[in-house]
Protein backbone atom coordinates (compact mmCIF):
# COMPACT_ATOMS: atom_id res chain seq x y z
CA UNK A 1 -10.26 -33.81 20.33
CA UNK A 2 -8.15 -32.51 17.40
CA UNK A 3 -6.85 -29.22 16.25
CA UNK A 4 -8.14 -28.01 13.22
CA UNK A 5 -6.20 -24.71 11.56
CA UNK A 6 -8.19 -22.17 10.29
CA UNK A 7 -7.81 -18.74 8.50
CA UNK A 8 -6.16 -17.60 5.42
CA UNK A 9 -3.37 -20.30 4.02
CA UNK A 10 0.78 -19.34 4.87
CA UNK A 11 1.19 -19.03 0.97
CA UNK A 12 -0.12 -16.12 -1.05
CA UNK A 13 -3.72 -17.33 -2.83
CA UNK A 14 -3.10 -17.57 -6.65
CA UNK A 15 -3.84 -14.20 -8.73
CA UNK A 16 -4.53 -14.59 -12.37
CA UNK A 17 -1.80 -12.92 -13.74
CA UNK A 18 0.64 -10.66 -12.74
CA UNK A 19 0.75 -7.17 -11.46
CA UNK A 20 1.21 -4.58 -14.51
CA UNK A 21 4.99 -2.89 -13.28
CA UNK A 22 3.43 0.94 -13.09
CA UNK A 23 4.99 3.78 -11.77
CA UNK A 24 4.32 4.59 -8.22
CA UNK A 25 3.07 7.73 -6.45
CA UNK A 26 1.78 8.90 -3.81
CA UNK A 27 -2.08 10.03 -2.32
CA UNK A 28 -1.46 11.16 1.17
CA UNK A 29 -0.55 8.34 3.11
CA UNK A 30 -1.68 5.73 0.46
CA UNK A 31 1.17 4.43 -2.09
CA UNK A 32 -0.82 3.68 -5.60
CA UNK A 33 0.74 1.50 -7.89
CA UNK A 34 4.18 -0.34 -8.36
CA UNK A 35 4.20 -3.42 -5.85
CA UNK A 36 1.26 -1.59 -3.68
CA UNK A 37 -2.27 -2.91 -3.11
CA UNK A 38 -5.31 -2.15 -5.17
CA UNK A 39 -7.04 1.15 -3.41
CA UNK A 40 -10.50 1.45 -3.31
CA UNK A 41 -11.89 4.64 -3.48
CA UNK A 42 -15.49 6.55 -3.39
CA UNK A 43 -16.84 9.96 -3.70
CA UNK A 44 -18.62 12.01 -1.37
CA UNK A 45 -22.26 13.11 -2.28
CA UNK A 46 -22.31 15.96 0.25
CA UNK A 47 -22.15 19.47 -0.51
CA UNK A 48 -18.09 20.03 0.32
CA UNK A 49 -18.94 23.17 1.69
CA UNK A 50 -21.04 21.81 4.61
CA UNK A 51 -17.58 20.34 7.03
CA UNK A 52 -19.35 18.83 9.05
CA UNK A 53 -21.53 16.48 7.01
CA UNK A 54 -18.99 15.54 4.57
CA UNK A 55 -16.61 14.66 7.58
CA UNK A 56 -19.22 12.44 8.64
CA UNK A 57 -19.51 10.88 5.38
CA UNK A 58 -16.05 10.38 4.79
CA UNK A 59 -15.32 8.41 8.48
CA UNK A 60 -18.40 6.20 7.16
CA UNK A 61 -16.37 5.48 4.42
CA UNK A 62 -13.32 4.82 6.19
CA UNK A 63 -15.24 2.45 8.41
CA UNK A 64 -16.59 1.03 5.50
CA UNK A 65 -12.79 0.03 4.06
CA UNK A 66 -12.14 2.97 1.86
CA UNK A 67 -8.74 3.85 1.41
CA UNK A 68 -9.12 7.15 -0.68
CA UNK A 69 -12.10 9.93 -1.22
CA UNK A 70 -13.05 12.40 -3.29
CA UNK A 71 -15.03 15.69 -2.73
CA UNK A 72 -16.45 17.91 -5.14
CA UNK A 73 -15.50 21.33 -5.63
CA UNK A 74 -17.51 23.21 -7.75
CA UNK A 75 -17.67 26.61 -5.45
CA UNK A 76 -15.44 28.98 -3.33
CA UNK A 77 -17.14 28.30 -0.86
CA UNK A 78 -16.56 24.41 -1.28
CA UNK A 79 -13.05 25.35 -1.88
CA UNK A 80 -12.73 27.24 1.03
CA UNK A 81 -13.93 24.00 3.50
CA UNK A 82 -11.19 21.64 1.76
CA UNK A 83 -8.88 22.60 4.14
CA UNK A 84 -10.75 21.96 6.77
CA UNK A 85 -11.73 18.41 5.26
CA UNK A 86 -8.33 17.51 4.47
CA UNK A 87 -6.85 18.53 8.25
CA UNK A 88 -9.23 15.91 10.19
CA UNK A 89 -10.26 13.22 7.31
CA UNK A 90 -8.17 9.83 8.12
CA UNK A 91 -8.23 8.93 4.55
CA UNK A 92 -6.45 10.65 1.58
CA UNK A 93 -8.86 13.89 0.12
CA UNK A 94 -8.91 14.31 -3.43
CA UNK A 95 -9.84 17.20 -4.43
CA UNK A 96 -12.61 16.75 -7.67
CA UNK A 97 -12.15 20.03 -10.16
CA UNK A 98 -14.37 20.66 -13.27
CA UNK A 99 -14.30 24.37 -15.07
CA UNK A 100 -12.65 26.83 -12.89
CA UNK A 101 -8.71 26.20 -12.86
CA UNK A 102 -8.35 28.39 -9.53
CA UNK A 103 -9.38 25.69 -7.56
CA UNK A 104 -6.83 23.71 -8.86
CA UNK A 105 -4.29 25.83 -6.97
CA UNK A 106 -6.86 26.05 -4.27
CA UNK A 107 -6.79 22.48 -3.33
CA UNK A 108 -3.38 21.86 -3.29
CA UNK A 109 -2.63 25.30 -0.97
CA UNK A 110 -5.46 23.39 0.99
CA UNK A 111 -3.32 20.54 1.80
CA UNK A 112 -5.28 18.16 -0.44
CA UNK A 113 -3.41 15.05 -0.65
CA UNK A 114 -4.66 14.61 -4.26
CA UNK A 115 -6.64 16.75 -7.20
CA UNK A 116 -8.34 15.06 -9.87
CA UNK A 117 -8.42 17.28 -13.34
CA UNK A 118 -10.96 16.44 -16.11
CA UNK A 119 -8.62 18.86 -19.09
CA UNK A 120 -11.62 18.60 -21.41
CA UNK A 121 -13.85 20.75 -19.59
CA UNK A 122 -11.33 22.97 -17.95
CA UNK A 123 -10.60 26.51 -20.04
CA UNK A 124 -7.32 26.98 -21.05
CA UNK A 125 -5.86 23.92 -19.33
CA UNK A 126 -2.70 22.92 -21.45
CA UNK A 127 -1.40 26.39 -20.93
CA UNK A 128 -1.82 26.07 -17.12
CA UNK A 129 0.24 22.84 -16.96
CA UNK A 130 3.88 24.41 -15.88
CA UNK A 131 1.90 26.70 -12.80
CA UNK A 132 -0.01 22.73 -11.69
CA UNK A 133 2.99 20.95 -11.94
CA UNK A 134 4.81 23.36 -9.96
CA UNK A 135 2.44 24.18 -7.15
CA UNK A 136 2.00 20.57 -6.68
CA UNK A 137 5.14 19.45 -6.74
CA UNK A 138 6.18 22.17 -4.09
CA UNK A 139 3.48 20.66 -1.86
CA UNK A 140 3.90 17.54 -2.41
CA UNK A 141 0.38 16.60 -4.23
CA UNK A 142 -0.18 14.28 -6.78
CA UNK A 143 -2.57 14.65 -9.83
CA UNK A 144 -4.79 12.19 -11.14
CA UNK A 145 -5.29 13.69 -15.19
CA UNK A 146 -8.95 11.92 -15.25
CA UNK A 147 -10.29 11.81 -19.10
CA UNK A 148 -14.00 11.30 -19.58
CA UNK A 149 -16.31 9.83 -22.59
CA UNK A 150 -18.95 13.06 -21.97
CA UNK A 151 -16.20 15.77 -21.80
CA UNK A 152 -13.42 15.04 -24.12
CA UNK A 153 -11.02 17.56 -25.92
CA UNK A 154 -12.43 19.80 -28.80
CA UNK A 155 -9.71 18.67 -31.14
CA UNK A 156 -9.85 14.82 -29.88
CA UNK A 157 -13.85 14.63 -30.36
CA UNK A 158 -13.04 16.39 -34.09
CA UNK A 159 -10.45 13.78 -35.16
CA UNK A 160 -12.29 10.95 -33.74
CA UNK A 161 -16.38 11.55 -34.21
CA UNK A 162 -17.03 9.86 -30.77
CA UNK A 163 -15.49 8.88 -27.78
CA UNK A 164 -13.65 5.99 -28.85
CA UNK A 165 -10.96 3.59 -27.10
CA UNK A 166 -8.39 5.06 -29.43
CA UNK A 167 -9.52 9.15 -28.62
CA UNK A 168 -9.49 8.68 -24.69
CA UNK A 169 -6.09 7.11 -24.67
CA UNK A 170 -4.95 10.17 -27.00
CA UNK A 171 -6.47 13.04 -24.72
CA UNK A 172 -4.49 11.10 -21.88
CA UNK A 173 -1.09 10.93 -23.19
CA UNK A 174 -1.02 14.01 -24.98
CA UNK A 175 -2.01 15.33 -20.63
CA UNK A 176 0.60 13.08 -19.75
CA UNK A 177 3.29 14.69 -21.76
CA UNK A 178 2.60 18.40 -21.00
CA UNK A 179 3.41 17.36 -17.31
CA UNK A 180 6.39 14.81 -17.96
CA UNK A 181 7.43 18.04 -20.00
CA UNK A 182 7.55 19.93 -16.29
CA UNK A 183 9.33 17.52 -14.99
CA UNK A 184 6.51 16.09 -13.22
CA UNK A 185 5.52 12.70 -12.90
CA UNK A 186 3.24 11.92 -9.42
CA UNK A 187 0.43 11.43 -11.49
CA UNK A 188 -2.29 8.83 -12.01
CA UNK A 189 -4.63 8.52 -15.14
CA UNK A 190 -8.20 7.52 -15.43
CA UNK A 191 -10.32 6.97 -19.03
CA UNK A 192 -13.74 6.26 -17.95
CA UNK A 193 -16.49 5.30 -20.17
CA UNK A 194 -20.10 4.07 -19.58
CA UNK A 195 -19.23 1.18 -21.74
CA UNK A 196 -17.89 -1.53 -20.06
CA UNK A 197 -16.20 -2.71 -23.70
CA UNK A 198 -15.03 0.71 -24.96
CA UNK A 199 -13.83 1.10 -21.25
CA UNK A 200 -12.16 -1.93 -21.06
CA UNK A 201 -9.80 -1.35 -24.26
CA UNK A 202 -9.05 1.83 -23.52
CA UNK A 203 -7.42 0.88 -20.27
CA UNK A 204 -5.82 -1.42 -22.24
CA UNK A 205 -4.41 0.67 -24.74
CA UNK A 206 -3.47 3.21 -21.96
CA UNK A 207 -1.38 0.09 -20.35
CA UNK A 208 0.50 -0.20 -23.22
CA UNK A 209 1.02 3.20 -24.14
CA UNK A 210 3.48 4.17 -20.95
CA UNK A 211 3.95 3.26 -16.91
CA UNK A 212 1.50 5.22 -15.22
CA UNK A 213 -0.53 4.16 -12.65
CA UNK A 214 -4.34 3.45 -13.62
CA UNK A 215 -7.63 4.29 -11.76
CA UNK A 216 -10.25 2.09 -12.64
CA UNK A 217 -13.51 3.29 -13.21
CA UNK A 218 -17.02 2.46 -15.77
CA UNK A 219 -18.47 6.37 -15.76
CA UNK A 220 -22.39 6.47 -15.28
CA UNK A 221 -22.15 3.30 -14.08
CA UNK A 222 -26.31 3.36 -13.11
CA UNK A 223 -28.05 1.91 -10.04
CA UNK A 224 -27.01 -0.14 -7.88
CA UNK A 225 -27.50 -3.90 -9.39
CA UNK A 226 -26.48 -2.36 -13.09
CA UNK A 227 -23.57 -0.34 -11.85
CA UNK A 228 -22.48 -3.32 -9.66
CA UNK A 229 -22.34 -5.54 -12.97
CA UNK A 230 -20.68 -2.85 -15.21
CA UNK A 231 -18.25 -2.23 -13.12
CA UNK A 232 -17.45 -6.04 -12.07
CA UNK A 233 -17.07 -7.23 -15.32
CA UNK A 234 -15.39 -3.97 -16.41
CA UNK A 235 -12.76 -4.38 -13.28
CA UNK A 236 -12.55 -7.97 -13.11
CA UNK A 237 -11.79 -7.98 -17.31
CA UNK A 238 -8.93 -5.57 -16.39
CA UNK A 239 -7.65 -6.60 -12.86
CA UNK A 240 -7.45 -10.43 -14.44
CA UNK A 241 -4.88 -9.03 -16.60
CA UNK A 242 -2.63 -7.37 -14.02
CA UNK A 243 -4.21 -3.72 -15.13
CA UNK A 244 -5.41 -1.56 -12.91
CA UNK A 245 -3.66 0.31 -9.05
CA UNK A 246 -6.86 1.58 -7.95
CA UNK A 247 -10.28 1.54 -8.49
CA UNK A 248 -13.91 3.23 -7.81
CA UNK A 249 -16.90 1.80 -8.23
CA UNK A 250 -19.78 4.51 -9.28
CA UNK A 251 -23.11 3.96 -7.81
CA UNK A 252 -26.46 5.20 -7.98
CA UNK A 253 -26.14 4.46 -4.20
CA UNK A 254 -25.10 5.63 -1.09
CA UNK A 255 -21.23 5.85 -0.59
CA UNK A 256 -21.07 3.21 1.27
CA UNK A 257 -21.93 0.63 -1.34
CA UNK A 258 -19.39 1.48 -3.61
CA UNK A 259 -16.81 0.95 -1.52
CA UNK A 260 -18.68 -2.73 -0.26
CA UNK A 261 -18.50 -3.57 -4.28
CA UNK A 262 -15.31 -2.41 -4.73
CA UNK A 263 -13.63 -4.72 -1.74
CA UNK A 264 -15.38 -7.87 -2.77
CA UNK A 265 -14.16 -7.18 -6.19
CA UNK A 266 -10.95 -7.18 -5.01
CA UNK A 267 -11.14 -9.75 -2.37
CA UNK A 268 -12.79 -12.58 -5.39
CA UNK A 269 -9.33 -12.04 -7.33
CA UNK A 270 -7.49 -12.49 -4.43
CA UNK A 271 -6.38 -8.71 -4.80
CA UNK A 272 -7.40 -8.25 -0.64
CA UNK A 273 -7.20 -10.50 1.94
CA UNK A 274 -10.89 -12.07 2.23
CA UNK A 275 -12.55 -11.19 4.81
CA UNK A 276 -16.11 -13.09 5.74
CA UNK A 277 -17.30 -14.61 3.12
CA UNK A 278 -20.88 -15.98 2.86
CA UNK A 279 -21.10 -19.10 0.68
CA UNK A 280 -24.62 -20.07 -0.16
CA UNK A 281 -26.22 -22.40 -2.51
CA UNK A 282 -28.89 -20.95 -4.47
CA UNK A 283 -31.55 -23.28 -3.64
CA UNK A 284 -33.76 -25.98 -5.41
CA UNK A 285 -36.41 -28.07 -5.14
CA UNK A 286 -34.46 -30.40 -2.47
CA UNK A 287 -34.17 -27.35 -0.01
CA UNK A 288 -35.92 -28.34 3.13
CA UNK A 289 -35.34 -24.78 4.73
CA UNK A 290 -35.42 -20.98 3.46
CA UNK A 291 -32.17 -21.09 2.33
CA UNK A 292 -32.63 -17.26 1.52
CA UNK A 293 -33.82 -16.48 4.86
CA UNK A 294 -31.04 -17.84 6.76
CA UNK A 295 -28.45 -16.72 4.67
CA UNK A 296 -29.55 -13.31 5.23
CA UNK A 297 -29.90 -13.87 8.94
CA UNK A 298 -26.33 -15.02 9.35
CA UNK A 299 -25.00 -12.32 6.98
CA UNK A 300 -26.92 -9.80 9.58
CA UNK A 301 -25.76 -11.45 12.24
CA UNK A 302 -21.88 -11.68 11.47
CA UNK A 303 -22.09 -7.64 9.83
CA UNK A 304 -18.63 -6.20 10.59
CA UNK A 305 -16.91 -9.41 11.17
CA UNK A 306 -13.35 -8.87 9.96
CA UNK A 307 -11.62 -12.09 10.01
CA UNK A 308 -10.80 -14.10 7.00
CA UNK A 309 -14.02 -17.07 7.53
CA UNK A 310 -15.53 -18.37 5.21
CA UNK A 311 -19.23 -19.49 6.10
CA UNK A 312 -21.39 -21.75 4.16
CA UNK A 313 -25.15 -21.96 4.49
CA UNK A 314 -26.46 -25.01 2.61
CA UNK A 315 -30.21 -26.36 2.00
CA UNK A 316 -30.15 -29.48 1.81
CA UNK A 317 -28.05 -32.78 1.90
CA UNK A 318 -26.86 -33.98 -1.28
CA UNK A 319 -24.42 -30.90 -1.81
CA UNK A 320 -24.57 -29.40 1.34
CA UNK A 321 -22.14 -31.75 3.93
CA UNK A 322 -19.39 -31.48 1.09
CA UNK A 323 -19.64 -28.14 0.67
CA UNK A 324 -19.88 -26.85 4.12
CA UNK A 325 -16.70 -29.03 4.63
CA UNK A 326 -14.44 -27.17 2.92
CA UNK A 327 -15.82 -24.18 4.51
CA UNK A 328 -14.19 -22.67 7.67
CA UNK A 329 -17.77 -22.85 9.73
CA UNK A 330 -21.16 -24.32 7.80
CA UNK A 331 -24.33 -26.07 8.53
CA UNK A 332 -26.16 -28.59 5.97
CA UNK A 333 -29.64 -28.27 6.70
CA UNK A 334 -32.44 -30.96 6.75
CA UNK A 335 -35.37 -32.63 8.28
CA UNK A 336 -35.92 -30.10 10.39
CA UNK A 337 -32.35 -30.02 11.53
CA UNK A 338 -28.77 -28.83 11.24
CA UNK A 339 -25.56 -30.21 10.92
CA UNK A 340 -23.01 -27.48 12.21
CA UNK A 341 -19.15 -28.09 10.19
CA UNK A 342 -16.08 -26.79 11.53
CA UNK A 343 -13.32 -27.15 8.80
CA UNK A 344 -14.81 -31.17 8.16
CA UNK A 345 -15.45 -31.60 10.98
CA UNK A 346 -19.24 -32.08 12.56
CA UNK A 347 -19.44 -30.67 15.59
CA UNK A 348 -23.03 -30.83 16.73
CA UNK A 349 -26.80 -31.00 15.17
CA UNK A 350 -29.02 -28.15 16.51
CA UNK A 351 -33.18 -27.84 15.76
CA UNK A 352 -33.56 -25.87 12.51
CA UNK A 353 -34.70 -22.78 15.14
CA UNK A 354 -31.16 -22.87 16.54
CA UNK A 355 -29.01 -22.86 13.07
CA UNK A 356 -28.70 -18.77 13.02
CA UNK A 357 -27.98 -18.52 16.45
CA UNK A 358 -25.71 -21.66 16.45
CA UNK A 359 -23.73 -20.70 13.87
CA UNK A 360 -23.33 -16.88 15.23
CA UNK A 361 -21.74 -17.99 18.73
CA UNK A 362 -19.61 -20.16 16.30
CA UNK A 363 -18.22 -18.18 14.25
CA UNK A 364 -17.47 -15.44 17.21
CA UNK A 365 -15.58 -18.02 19.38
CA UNK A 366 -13.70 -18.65 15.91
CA UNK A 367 -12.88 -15.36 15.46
CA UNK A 368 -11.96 -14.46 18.78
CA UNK A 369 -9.50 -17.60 18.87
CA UNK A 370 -7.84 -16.17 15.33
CA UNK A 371 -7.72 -12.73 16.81
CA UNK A 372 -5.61 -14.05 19.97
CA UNK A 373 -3.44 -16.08 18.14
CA UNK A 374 -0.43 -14.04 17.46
CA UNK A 375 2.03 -15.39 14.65
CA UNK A 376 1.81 -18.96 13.12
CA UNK A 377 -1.71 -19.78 11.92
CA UNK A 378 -4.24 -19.77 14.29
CA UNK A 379 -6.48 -22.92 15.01
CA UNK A 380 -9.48 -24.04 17.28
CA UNK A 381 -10.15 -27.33 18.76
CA UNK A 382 -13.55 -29.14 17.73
CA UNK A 383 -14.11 -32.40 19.75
């Protein structure tokens, strides 16, 4: 019988670059930039002013990993409920204002931990600056000055013609000053474009231009499977480099899903500690099993799993034994029949009926021996 360590390696994983050094602030309990994580955020799609359901959104959120949200306040009566929201939500409330610069000041009397202004489509906004700054620096909030493609400055969109890198990155700073002016600096910045490549420069421009933190976000992003790739390559081009302290992914999908793609974005550039991980080969003529069907069992199966395993599902046996080997938990699948791996190691060979379940009780007894491990790394013993 040997010992066989398992879970995430004593060292840090490798990033591809470097962190960006940004300024840090605050969002409620959350530190955003500087030396702290990535945050992943998401928006609510209920109506703000109905408590209950967007308090019931938001803990589906938190229980889905998200660290920040935003709700929309386009009403008094929406603005009236944020305090409410913001009292029993266990994740930082941002407060989203278009238009009417009273809610602005409503939010942060609310006890919004954040408040997200868009300054091209809010009247008279530069000469409201001194009043923000000072009403949220009294309570402590911090502003996230969030520039968009569709709603850009009169005299930005004149000069420029279109929404260019170069014209979002000038709307920003120019924001940026008339609050460094005050005196105040908790503030984040977002330039969001629905083009991945116009997006991507203009974060990059806006890294160079000064030490703000960044949010991290492709605008109009579109369903799910085109929003997912927008915003992945859009993210991953910009996290690769170091750029970026938090990030949302927008969806033509529940919630929920943003804040899925948003982790394992994160997670693949070693950004977050990787949870489970499903690794499956995409099949081929020498699969001798429904390699698509059992993945998706076992992803069912192990749904909520939060311990760093890795789990490969292979269909056959030329690639399969190697790769399930340098998996934490695998089967190679074949004639019928399964060969379970634990880190190398075979540990039995079940009936092709048997792989799902096999590999469920597994992968539980795995994770319950990592979980009672305290300190050191853990390890299970595979005879």
């Amino acid at each position: 019988m040997t010992s066989v360590s398992l879970g995430m390696p004593s060292a840090p994983p490798p990033v591809l670059a470097p962190r960006r050094k940004s300024r840090q602030i605050k969002v409620g309990k959350v530190m955003v930039g500087g030396d702290a994580p990535v945050s992943v955020q998401s928006m609510c799609t209920t109506l703000t002013a109905d408590v209950n359901t967007t308090l019931q959104q938001i803990a589906e959120l938190t229980a889905a990993g998200c660290d920040i949200v935003r709700v929309a306040c386009p009403s008094q009566d929406d603005a009236d409920a944020l305090g409410e929201i913001a009292q029993h939500s266990q994740i930082p409330v941002i407060a989203d204002i278009h238009f009417q610069p009273k809610y602005v000041f409503a939010a942060i009397e609310a006890g919004c931990a954040a408040v997200r202004v868009n300054p091209g489509n809010i009247r008279k906004f530069d000469d409201q600056v001194k009043e923000i700054a000072q009403a949220a620096k009294d309570h402590g909030t911090s502003i996230r000055i969030g520039v968009n493609a569709g709603s850009l400055d009169k005299r930005v969109m004149e000069k420029y013609g279109k929404a260019t890198p170069e014209a979002l990155v000038e709307s920003a700073v120019w924001e940026a000053s008339l609050f460094e002016e005050h005196d105040f600096h908790d503030f984040k910045i977002s330039v969001k474009h629905n083009d991945p490549v116009v997006m991507v420069r203009a974060y990059q421009l806006l890294a160079e231009a000064g030490d703000w933190p960044l949010h991290l976000g492709v605008t109009e992003a579109g369903p799910a499977f085109q929003g997912t790739i927008k915003s992945s390559v859009a993210f991953g081009a910009l996290l690769s480099q170091g750029i970026g302290d938090t990030i949302r992914v927008s969806l033509s999908a529940p919630p929920v899903e943003e804040v899925k793609v948003g982790l394992q974005i994160l997670e693949s550039l070693n950004l977050r500690p990787r949870r489970l991980e499903i690794v499956s080969c995409p099949s081929c003529g020498r699969a001798q099993v429904d390699v698509y069907k059992l993945a998706d069992q076992v992803t069912a199966g192990l749904e909520g799993m939060e311990v760093p395993l890795r789990v490969a599902v292979m269909g056959c046996v030329v690639n399969g034994p190697g790769e399930a080997r340098e998996a934490d938990l695998g089967v190679a699948s074949g004639n019928g029949k399964g060969q379970i791996f634990v880190k190398g190691e075979v540990i039995k060979t079940v009936p092709e009926s048997q792989i799902v379940e096999t590999l469920i009780e597994e992968a539980m007894r795995i994770a319950e021996g990592m979980e009672e491990v305290e300190g050191g790394s853990p390890s299970v013993s595979v005879s």
